[in-house]
PDB file of N, CA and C in Angstrom:
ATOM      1  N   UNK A   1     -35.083 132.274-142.046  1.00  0.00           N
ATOM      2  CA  UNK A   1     -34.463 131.251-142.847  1.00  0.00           C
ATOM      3  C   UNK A   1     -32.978 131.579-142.970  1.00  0.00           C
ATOM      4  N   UNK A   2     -31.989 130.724-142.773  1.00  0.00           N
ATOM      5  CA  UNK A   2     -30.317 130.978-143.051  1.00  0.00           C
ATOM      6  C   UNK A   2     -29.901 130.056-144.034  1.00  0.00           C
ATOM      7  N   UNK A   3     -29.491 130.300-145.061  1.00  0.00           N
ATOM      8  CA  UNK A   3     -28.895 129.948-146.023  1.00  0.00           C
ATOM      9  C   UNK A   3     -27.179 130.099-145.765  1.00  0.00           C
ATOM     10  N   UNK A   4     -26.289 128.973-146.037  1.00  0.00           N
ATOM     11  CA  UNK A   4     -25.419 128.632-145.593  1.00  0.00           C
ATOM     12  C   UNK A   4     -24.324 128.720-147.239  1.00  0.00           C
ATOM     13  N   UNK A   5     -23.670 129.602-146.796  1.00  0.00           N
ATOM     14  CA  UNK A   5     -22.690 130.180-148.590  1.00  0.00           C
ATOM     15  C   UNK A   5     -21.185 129.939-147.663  1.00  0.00           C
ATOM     16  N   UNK A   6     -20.863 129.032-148.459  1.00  0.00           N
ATOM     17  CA  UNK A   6     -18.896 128.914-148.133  1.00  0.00           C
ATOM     18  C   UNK A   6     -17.878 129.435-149.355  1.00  0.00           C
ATOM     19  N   UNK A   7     -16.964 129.379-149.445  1.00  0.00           N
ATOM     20  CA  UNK A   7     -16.463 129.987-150.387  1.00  0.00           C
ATOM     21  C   UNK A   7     -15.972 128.719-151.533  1.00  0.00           C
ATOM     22  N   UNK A   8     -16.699 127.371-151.178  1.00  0.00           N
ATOM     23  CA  UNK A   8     -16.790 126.777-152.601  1.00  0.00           C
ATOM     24  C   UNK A   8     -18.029 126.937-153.581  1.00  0.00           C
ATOM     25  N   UNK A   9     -18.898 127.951-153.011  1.00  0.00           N
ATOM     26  CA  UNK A   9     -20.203 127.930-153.572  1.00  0.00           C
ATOM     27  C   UNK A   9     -19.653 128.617-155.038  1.00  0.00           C
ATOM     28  N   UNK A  10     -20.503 128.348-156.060  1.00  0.00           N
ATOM     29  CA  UNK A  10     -20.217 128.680-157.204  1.00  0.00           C
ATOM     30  C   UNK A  10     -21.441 130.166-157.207  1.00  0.00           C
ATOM     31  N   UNK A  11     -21.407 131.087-158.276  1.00  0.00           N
ATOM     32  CA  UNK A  11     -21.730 132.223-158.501  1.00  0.00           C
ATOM     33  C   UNK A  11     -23.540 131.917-158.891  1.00  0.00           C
ATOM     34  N   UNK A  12     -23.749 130.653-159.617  1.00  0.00           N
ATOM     35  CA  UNK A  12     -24.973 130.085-160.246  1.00  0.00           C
ATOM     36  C   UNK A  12     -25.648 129.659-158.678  1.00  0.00           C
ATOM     37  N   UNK A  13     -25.116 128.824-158.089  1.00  0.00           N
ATOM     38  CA  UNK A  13     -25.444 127.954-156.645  1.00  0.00           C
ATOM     39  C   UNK A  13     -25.970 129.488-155.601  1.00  0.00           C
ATOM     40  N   UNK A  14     -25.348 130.402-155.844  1.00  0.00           N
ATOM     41  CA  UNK A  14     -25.241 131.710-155.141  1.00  0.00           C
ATOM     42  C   UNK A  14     -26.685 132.703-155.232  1.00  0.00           C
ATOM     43  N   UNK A  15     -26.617 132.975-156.423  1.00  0.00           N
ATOM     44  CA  UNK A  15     -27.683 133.678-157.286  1.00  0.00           C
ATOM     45  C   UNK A  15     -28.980 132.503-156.617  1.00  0.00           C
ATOM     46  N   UNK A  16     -28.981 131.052-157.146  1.00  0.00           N
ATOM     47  CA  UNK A  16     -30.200 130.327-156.986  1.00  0.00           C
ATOM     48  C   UNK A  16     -31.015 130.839-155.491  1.00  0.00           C
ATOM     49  N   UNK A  17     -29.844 129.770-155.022  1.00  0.00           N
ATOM     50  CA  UNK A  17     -30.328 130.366-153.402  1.00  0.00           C
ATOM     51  C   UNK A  17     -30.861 131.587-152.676  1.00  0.00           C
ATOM     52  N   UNK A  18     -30.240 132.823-153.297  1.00  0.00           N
ATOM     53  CA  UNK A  18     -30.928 134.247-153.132  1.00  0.00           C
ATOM     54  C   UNK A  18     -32.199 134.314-153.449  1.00  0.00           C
ATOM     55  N   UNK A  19     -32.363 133.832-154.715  1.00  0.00           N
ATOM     56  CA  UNK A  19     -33.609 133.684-155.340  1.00  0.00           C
ATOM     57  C   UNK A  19     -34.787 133.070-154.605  1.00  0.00           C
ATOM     58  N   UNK A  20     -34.817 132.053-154.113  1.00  0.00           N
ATOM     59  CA  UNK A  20     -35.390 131.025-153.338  1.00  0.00           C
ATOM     60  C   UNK A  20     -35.461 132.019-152.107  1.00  0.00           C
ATOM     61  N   UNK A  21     -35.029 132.524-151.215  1.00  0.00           N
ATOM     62  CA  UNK A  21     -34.718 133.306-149.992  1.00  0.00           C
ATOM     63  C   UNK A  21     -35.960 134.372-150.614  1.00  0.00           C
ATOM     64  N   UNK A  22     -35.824 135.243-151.745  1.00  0.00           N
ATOM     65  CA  UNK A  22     -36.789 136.126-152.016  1.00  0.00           C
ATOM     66  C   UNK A  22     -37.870 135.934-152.385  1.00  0.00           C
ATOM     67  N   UNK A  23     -38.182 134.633-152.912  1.00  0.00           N
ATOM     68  CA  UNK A  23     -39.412 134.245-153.381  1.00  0.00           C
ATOM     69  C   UNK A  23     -40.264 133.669-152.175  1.00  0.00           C
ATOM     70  N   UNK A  24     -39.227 133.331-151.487  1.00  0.00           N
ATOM     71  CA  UNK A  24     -39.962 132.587-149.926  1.00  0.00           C
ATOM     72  C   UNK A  24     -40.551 133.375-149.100  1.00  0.00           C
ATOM     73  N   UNK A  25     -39.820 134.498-149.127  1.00  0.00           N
ATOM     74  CA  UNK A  25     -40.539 135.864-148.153  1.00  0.00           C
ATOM     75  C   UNK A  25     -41.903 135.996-148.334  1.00  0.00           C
ATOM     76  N   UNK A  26     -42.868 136.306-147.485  1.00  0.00           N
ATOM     77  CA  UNK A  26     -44.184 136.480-147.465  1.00  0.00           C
ATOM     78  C   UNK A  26     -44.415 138.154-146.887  1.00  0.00           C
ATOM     79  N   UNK A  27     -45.105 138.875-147.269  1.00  0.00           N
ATOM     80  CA  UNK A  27     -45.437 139.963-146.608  1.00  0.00           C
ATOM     81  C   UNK A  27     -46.486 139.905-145.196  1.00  0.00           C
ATOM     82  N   UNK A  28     -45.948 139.865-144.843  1.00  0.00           N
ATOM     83  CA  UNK A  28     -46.426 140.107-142.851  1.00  0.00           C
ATOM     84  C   UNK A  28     -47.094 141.407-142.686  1.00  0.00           C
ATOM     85  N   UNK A  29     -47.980 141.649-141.837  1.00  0.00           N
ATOM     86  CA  UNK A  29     -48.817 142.986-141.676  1.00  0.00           C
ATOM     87  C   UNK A  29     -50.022 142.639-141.251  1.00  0.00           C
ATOM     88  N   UNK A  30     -50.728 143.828-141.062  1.00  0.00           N
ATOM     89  CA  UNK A  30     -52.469 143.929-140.937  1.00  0.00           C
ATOM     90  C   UNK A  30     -53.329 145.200-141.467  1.00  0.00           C
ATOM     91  N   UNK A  31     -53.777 144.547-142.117  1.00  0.00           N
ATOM     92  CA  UNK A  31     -54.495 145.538-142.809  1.00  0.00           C
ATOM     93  C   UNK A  31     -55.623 146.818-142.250  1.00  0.00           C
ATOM     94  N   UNK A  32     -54.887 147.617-141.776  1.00  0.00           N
ATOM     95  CA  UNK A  32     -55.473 148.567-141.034  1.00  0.00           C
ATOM     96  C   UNK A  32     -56.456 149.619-141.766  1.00  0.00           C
ATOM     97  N   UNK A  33     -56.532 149.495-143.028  1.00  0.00           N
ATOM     98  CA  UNK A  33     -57.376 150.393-144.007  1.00  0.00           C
ATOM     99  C   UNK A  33     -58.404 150.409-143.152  1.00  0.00           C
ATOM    100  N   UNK A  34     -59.430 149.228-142.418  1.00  0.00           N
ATOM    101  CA  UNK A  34     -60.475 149.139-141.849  1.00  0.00           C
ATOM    102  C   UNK A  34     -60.531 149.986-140.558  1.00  0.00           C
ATOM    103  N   UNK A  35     -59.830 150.618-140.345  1.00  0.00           N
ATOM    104  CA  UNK A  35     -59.719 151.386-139.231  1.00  0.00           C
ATOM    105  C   UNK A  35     -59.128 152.929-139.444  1.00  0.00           C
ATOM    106  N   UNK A  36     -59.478 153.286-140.382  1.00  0.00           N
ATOM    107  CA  UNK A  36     -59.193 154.614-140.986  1.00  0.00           C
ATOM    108  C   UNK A  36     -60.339 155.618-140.677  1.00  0.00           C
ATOM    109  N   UNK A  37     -60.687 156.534-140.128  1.00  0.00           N
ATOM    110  CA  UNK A  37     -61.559 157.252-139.610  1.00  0.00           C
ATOM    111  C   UNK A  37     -62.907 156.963-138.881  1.00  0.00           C
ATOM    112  N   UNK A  38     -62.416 155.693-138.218  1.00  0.00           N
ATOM    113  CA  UNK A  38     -62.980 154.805-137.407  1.00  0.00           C
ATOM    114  C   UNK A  38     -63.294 156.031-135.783  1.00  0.00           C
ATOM    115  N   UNK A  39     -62.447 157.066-135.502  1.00  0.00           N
ATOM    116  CA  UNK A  39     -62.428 158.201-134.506  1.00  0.00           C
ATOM    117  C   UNK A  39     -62.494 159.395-134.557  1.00  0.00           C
ATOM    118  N   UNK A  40     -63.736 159.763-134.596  1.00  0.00           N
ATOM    119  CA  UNK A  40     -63.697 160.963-134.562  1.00  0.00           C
ATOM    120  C   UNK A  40     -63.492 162.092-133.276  1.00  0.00           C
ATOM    121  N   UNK A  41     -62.799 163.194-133.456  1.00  0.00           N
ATOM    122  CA  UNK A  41     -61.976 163.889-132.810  1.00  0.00           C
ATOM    123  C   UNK A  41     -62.440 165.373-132.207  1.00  0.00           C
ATOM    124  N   UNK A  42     -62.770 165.493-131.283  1.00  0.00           N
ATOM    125  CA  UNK A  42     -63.032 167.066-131.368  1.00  0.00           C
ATOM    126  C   UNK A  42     -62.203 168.220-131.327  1.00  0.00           C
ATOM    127  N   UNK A  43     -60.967 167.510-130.695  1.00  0.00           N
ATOM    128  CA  UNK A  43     -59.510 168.682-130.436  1.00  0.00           C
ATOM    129  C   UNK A  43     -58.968 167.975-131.551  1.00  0.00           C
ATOM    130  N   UNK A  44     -57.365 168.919-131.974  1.00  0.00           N
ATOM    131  CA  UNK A  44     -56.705 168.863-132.463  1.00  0.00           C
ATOM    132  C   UNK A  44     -55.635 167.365-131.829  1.00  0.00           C
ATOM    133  N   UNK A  45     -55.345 166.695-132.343  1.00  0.00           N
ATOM    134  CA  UNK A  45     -54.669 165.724-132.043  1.00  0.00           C
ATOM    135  C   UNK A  45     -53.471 165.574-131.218  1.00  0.00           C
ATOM    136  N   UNK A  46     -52.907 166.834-131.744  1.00  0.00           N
ATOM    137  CA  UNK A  46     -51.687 167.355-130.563  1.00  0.00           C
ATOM    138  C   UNK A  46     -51.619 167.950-129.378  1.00  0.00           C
ATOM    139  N   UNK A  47     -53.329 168.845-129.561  1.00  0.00           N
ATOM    140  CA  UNK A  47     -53.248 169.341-128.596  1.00  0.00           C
ATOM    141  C   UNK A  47     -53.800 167.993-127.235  1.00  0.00           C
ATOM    142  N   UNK A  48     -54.367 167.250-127.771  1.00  0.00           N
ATOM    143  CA  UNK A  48     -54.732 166.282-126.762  1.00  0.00           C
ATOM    144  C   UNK A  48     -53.838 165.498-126.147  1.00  0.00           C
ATOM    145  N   UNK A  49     -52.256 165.405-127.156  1.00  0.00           N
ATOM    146  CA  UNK A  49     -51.329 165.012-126.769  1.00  0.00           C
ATOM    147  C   UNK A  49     -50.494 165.377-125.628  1.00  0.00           C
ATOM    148  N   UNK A  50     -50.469 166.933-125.579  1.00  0.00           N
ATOM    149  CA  UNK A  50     -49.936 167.599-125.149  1.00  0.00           C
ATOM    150  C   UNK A  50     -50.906 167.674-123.727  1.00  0.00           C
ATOM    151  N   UNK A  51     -52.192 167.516-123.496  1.00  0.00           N
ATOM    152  CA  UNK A  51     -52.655 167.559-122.605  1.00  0.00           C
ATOM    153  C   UNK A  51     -52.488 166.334-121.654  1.00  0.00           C
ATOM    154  N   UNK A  52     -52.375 164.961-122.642  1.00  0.00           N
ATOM    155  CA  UNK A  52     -52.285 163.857-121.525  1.00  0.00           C
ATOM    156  C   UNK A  52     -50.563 163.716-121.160  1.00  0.00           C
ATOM    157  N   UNK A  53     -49.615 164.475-121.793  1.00  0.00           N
ATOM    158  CA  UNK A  53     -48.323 164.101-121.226  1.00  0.00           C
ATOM    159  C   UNK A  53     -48.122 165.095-119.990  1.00  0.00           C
ATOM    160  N   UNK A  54     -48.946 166.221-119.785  1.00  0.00           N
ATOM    161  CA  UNK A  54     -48.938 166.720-118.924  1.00  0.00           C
ATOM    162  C   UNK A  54     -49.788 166.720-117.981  1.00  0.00           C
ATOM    163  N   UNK A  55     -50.549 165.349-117.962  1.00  0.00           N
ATOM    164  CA  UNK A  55     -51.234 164.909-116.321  1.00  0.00           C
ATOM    165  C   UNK A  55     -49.998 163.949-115.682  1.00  0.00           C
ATOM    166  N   UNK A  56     -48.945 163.748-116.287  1.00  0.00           N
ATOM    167  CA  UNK A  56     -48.137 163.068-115.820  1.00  0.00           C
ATOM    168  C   UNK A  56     -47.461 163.777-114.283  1.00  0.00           C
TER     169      UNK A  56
END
């Protein structure tokens, strides 16, 4: 969203519009809680890391 401020905007007209801009925002995401120990692991995480950057 662009909100358009010139320098006749008044300080009230200013503030409103911010307002409106922040209230409009929605939080975007995905809720990944559902996938929280969804893998279980037998190595250490790094070390598996460390193993697939070095089949490269």
């Amino acid at each position: 969203m662009t909100i358009i401020i010139n320098k006749n905007t008044s300080k009230k007209e200013f503030e409103k519009k911010l307002k409106s801009l922040q209230s409009s925002k929605t939080e975007k995401g995905i809720d990944l809680s559902k996938h929280v120990g969804v893998i279980k692991l037998d190595k250490d995480p790094l070390q598996i890391q460390k193993e697939m950057r070095g089949e490269w």
